[in-house]
PDB file of N, CA and C in Angstrom:
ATOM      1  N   UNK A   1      65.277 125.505  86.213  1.00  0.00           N
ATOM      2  CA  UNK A   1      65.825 124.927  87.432  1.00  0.00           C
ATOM      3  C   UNK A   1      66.425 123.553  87.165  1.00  0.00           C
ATOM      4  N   UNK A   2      65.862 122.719  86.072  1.00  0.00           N
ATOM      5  CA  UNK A   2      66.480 121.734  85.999  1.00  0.00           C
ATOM      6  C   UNK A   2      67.802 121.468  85.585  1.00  0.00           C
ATOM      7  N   UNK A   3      67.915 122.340  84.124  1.00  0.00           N
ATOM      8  CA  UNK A   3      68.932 122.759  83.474  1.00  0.00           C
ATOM      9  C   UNK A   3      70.610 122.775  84.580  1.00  0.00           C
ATOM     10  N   UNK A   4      70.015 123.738  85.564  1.00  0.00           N
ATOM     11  CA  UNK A   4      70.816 124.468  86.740  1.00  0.00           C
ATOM     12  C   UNK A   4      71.486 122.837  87.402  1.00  0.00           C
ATOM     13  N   UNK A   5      70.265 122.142  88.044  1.00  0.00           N
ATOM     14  CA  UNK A   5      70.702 120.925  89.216  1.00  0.00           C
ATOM     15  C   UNK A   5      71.253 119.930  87.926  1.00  0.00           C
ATOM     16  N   UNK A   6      71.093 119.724  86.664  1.00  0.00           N
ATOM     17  CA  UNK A   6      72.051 118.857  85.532  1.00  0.00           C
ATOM     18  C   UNK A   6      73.390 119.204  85.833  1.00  0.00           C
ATOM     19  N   UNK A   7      73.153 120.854  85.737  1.00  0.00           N
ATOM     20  CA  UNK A   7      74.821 121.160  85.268  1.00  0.00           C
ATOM     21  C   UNK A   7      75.421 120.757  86.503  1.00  0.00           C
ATOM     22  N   UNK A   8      74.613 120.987  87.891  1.00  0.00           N
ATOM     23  CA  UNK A   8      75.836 120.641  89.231  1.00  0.00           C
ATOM     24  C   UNK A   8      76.490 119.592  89.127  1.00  0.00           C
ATOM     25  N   UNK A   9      75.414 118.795  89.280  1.00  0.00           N
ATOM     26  CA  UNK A   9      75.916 117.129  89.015  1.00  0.00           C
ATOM     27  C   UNK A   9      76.730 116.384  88.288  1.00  0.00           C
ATOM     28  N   UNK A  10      76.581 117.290  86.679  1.00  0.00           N
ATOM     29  CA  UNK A  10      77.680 117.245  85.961  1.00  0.00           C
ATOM     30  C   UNK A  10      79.061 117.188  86.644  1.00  0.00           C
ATOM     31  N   UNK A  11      79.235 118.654  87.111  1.00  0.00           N
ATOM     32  CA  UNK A  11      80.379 119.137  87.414  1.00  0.00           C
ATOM     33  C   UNK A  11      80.981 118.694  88.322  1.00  0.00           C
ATOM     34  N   UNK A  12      80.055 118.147  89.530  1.00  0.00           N
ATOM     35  CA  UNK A  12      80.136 117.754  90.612  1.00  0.00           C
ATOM     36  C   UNK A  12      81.430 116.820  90.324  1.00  0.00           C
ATOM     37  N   UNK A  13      79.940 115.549  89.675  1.00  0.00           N
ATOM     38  CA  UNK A  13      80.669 114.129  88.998  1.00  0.00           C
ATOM     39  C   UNK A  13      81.914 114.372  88.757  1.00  0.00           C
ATOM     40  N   UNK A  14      82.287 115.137  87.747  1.00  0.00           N
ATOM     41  CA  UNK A  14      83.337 115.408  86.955  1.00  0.00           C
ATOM     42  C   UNK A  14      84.734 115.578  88.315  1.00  0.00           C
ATOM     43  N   UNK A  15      84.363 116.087  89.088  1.00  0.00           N
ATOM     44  CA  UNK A  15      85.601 117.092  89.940  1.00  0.00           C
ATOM     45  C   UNK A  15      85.581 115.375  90.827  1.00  0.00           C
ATOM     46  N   UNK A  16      84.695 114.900  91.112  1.00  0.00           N
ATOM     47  CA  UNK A  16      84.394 113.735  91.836  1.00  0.00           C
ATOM     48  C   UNK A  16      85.367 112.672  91.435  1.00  0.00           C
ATOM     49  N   UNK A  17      84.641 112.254  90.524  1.00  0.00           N
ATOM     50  CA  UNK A  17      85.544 111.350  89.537  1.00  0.00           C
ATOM     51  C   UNK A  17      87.442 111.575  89.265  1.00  0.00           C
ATOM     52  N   UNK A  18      87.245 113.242  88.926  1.00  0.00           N
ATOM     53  CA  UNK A  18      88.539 113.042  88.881  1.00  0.00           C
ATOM     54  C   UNK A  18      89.512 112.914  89.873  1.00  0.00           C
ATOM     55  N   UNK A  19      89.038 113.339  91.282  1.00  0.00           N
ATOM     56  CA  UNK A  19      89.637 113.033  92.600  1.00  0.00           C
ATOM     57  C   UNK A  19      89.414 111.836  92.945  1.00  0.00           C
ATOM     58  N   UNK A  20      88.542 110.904  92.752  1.00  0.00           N
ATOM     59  CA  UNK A  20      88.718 109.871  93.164  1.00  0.00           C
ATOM     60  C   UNK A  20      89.875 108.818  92.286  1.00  0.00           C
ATOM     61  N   UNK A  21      89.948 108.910  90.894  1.00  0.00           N
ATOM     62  CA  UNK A  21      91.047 108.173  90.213  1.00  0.00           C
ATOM     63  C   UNK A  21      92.495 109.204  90.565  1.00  0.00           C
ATOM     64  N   UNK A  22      92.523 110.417  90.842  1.00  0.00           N
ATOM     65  CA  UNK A  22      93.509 110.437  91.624  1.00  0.00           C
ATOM     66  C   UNK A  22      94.130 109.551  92.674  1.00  0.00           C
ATOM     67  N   UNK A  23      93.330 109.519  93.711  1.00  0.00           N
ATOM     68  CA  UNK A  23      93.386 109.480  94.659  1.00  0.00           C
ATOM     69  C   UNK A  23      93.791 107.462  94.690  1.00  0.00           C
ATOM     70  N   UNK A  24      93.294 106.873  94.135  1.00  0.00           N
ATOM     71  CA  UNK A  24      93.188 105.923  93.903  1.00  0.00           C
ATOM     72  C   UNK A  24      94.958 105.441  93.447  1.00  0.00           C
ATOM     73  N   UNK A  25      95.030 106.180  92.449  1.00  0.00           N
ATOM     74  CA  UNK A  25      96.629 106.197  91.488  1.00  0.00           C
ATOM     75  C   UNK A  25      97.506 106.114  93.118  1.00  0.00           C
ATOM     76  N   UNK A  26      97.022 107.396  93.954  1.00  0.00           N
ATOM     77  CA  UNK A  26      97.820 107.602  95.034  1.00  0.00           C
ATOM     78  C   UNK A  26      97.830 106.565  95.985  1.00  0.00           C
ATOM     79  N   UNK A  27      97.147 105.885  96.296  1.00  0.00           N
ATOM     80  CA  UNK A  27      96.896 104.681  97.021  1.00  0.00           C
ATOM     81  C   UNK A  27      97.702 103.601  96.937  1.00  0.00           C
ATOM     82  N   UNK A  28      97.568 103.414  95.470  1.00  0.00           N
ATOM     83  CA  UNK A  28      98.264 102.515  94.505  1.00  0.00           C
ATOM     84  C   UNK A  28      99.972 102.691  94.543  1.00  0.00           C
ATOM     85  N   UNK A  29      99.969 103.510  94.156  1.00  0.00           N
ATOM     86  CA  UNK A  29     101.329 104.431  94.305  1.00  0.00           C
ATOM     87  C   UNK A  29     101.871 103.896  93.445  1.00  0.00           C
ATOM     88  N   UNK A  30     101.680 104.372  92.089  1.00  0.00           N
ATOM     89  CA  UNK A  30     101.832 103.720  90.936  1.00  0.00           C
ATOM     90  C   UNK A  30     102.945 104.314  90.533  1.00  0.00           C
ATOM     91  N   UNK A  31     104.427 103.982  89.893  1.00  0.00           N
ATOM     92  CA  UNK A  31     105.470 104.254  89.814  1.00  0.00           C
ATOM     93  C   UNK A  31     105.334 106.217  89.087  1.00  0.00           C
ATOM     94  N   UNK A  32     104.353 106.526  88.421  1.00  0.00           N
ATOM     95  CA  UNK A  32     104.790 108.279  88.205  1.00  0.00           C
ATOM     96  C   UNK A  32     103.912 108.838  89.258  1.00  0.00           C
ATOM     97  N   UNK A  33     103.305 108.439  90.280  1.00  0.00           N
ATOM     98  CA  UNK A  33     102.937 108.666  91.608  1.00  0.00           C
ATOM     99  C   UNK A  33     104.246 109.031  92.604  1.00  0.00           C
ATOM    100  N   UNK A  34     104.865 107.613  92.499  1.00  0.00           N
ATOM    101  CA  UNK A  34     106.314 107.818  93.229  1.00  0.00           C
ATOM    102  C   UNK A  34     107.297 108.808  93.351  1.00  0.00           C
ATOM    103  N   UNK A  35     107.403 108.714  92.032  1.00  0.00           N
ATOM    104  CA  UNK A  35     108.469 109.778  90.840  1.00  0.00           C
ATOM    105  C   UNK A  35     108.198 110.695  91.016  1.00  0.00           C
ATOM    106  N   UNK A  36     107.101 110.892  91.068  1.00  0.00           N
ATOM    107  CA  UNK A  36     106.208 112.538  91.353  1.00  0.00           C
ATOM    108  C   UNK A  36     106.661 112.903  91.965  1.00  0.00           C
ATOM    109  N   UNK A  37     106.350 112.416  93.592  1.00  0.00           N
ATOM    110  CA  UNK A  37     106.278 112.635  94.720  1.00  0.00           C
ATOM    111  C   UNK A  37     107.466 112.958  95.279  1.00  0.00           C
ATOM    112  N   UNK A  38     109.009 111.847  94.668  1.00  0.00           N
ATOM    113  CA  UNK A  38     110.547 112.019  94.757  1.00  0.00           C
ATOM    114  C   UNK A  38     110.862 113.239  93.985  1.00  0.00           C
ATOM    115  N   UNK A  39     110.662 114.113  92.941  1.00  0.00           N
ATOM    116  CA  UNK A  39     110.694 115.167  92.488  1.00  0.00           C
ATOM    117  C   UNK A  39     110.573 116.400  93.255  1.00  0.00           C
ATOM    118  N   UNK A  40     109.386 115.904  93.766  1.00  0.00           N
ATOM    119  CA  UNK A  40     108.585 117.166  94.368  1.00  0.00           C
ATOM    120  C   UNK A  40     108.874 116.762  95.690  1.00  0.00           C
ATOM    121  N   UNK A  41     110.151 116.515  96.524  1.00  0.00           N
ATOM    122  CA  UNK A  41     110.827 116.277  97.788  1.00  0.00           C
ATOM    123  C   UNK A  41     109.740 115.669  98.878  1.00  0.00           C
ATOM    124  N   UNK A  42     108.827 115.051  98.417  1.00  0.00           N
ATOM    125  CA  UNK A  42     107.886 114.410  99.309  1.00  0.00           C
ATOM    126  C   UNK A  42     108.163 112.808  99.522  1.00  0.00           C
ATOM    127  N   UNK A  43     107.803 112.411 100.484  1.00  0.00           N
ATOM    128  CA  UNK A  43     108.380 111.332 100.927  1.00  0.00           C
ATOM    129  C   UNK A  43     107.349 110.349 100.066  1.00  0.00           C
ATOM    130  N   UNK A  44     107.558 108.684 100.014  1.00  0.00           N
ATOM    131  CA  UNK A  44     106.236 107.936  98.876  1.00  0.00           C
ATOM    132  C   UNK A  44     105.040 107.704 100.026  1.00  0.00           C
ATOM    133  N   UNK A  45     105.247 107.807 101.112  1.00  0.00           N
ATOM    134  CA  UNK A  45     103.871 107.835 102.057  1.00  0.00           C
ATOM    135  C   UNK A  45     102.525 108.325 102.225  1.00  0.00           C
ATOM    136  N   UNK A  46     103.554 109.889 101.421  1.00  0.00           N
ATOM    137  CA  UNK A  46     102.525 111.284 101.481  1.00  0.00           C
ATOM    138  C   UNK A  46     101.928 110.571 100.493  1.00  0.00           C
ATOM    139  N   UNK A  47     102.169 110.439  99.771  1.00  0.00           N
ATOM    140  CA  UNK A  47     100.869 109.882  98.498  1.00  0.00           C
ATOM    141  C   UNK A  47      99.761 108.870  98.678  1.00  0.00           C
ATOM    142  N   UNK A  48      99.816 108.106 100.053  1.00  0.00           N
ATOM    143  CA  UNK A  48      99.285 107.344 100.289  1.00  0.00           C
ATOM    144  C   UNK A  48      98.192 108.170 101.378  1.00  0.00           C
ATOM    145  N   UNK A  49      98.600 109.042 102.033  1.00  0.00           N
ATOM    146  CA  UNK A  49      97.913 109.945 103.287  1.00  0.00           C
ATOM    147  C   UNK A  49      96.681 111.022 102.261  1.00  0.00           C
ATOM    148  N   UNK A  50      97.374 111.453 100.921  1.00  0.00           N
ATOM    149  CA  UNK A  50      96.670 112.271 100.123  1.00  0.00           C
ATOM    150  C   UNK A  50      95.873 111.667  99.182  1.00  0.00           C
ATOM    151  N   UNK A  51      96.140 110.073  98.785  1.00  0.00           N
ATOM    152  CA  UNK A  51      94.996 109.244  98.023  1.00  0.00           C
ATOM    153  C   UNK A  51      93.836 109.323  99.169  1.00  0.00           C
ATOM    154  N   UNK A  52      93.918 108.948 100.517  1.00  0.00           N
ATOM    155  CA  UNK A  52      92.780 107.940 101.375  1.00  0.00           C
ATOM    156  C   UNK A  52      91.567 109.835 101.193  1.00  0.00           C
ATOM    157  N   UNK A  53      92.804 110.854 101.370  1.00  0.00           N
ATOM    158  CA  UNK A  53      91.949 112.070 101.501  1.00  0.00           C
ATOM    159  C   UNK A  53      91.176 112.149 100.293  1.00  0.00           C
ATOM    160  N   UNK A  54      91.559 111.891  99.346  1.00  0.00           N
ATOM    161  CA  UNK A  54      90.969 112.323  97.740  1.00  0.00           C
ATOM    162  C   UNK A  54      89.903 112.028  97.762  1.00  0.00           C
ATOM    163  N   UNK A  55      89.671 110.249  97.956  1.00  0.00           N
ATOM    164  CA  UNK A  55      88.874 109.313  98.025  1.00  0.00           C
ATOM    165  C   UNK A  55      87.638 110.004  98.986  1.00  0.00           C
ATOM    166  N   UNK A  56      88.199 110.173 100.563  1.00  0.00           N
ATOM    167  CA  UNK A  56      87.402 110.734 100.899  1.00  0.00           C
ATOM    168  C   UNK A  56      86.407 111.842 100.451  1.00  0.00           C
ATOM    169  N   UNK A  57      86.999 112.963  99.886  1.00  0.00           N
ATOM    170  CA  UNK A  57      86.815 113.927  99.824  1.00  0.00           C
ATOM    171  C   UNK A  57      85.743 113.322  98.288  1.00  0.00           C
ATOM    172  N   UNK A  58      85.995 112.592  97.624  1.00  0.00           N
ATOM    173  CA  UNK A  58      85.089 112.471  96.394  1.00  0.00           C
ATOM    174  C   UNK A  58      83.549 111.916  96.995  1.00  0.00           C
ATOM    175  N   UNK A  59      83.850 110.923  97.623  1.00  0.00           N
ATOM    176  CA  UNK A  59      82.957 110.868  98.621  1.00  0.00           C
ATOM    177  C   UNK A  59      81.450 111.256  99.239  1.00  0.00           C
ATOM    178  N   UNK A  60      82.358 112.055  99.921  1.00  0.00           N
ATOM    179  CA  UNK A  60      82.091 112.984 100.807  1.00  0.00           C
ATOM    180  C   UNK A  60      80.786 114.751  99.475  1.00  0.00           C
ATOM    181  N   UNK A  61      81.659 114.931  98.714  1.00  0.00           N
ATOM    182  CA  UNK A  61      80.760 115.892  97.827  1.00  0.00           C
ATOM    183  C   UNK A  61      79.885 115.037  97.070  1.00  0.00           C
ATOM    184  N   UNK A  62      79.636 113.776  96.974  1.00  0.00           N
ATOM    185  CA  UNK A  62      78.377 113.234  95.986  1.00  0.00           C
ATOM    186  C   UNK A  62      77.381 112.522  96.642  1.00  0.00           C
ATOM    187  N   UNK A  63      77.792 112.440  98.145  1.00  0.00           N
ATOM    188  CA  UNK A  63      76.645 112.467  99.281  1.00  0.00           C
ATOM    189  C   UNK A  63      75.540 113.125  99.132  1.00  0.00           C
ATOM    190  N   UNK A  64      74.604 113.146  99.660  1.00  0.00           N
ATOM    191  CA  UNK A  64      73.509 113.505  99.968  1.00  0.00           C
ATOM    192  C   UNK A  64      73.462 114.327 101.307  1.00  0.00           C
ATOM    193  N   UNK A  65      72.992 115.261 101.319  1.00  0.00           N
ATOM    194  CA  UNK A  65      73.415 116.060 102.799  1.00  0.00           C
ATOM    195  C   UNK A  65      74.417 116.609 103.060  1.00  0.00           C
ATOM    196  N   UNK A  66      74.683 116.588 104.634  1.00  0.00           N
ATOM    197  CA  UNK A  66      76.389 116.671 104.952  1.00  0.00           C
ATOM    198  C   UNK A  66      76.360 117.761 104.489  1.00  0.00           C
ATOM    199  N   UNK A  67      75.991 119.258 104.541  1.00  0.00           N
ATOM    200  CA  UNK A  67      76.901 120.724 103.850  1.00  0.00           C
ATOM    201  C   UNK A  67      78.030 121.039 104.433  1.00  0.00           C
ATOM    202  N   UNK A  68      78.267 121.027 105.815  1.00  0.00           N
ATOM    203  CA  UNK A  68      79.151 121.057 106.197  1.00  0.00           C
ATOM    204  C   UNK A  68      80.739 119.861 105.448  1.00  0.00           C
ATOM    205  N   UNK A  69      80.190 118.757 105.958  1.00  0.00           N
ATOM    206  CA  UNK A  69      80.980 117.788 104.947  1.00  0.00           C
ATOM    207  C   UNK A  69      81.521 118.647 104.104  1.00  0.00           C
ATOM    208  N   UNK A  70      80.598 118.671 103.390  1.00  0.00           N
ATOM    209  CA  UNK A  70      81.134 119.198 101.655  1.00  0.00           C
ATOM    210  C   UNK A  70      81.746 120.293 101.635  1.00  0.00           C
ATOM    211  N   UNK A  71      81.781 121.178 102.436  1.00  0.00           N
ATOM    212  CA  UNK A  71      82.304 122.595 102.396  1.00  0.00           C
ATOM    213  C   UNK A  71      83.868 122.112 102.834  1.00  0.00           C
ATOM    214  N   UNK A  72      83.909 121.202 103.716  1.00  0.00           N
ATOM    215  CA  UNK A  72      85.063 120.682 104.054  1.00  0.00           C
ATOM    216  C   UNK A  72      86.083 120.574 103.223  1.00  0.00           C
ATOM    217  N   UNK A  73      85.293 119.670 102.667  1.00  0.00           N
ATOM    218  CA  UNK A  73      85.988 118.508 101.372  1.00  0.00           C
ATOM    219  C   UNK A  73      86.263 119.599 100.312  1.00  0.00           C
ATOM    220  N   UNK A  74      85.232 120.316  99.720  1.00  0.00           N
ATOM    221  CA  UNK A  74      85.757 121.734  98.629  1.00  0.00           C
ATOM    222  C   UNK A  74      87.267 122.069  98.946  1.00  0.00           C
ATOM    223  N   UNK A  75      87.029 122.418 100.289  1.00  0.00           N
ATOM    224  CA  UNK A  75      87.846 123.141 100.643  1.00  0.00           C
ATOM    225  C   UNK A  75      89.292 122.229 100.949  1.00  0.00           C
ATOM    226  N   UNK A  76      89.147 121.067 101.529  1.00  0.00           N
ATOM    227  CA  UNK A  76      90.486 120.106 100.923  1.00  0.00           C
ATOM    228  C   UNK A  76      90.960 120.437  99.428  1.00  0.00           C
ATOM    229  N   UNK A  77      90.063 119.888  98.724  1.00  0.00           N
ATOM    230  CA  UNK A  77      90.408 119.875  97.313  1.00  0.00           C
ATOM    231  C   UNK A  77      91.450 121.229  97.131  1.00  0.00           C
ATOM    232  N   UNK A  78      90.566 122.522  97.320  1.00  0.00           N
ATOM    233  CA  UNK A  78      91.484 124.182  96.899  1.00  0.00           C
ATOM    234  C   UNK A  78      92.883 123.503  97.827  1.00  0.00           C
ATOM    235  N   UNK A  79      92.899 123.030  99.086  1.00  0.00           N
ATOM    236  CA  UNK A  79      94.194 123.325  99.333  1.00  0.00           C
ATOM    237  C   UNK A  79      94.719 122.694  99.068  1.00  0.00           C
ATOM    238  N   UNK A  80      94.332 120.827  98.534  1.00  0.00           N
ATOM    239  CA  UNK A  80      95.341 119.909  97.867  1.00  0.00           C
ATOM    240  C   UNK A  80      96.104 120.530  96.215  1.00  0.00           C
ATOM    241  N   UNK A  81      94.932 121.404  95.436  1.00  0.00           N
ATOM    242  CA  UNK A  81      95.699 121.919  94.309  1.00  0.00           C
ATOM    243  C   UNK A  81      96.302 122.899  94.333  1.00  0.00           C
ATOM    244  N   UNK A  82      96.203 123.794  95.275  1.00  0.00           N
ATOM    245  CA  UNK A  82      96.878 125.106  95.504  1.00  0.00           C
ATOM    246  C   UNK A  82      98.057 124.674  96.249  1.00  0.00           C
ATOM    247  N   UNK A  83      98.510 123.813  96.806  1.00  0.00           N
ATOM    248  CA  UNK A  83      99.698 123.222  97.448  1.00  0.00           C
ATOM    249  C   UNK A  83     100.404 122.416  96.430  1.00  0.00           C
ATOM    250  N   UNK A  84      99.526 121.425  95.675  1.00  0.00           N
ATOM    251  CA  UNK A  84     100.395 120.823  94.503  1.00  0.00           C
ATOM    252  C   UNK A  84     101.421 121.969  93.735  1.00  0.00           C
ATOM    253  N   UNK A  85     100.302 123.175  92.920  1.00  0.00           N
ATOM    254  CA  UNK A  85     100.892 124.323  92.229  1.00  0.00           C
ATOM    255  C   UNK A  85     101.918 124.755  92.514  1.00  0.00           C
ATOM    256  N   UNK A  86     102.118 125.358  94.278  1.00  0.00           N
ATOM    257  CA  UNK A  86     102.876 125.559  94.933  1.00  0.00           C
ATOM    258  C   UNK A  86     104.487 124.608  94.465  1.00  0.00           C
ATOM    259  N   UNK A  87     104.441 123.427  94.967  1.00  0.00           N
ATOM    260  CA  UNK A  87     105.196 122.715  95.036  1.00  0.00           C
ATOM    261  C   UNK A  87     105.937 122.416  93.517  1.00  0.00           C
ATOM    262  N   UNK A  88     104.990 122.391  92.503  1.00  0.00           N
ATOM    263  CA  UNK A  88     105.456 122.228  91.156  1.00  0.00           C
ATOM    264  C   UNK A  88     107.173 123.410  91.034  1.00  0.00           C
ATOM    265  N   UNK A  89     105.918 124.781  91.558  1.00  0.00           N
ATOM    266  CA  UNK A  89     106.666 125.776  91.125  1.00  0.00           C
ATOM    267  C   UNK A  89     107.975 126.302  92.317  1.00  0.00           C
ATOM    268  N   UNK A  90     107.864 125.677  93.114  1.00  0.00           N
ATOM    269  CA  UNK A  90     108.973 125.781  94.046  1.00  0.00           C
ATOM    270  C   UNK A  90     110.093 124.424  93.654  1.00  0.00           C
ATOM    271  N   UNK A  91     109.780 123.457  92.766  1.00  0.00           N
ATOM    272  CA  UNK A  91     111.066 122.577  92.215  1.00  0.00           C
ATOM    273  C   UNK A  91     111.183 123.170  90.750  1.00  0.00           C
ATOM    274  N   UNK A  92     110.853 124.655  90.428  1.00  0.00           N
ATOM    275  CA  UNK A  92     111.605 124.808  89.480  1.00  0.00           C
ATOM    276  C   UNK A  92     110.710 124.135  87.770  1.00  0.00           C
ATOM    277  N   UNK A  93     109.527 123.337  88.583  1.00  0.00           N
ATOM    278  CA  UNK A  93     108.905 123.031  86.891  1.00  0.00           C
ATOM    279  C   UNK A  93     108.329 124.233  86.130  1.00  0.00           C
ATOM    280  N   UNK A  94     108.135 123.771  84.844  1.00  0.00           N
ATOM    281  CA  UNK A  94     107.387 124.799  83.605  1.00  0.00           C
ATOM    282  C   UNK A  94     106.312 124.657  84.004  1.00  0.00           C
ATOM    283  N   UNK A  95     105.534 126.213  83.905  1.00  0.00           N
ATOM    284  CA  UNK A  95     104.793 127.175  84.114  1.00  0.00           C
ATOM    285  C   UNK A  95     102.984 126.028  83.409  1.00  0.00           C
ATOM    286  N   UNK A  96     103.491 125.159  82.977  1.00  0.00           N
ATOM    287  CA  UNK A  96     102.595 124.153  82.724  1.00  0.00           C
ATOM    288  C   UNK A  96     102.041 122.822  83.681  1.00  0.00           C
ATOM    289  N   UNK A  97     102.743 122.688  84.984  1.00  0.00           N
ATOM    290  CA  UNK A  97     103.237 121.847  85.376  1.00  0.00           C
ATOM    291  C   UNK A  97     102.358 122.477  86.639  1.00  0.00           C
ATOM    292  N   UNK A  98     103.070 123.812  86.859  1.00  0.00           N
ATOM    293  CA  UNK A  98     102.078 124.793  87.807  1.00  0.00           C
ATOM    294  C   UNK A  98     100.591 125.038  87.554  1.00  0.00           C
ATOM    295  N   UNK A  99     100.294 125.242  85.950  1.00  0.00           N
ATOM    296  CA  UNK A  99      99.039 126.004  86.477  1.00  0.00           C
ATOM    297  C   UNK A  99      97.688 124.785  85.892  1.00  0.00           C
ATOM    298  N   UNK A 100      98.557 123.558  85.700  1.00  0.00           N
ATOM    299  CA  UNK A 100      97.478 122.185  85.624  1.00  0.00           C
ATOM    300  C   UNK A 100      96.745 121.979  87.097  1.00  0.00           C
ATOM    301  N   UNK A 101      97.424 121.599  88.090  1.00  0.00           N
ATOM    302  CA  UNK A 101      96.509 121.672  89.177  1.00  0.00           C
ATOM    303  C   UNK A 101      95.397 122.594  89.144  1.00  0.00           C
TER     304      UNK A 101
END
């Protein structure tokens, strides 16, 4: 059982962490944030509306409690990367570009 609640936390962390320095970059709106975002026909705002969510959402899963919360926030996450993917592959990027999200 312990083994089991290591690995969550691990993973947790991991998905945590990496949405939150997302999200952060997005905040920031750090010039390949921008670029990104002008590529991928999104205005530089959206990046600022989808950092505060990231943040949240990292949040929000390394709480304590909250299942609901968290089921939330999971479930942000699937649709923030399944919409990124989307978007990669609707401007036409390599098949690398798509299936990183």
């Amino acid at each position: 059982m312990k083994f089991r609640n290591i690995g969550y936390w691990v993973a947790t962390g991991l998905v945590a962490l990496g949405f939150a320095f997302g999200g952060i970059m997005d905040v920031m709106r750090s010039p390949e944030v921008v670029a990104g975002m002008a590529h991928l026909g999104y205005p530089a705002y959206f990046a600022t509306l989808l950092g505060i969510w990231k943040i949240l959402g990292a949040i929000a899963i390394l709480a304590p409690g909250f299942p609901r919360v968290k089921e939330w926030a999971y479930a942000g996450m699937f649709f923030d990367l399944t919409g990124a993917a989307v978007s990669h592959a609707v401007s036409g990027d390599p098949a690398a570009n798509v299936f990183t999200p």
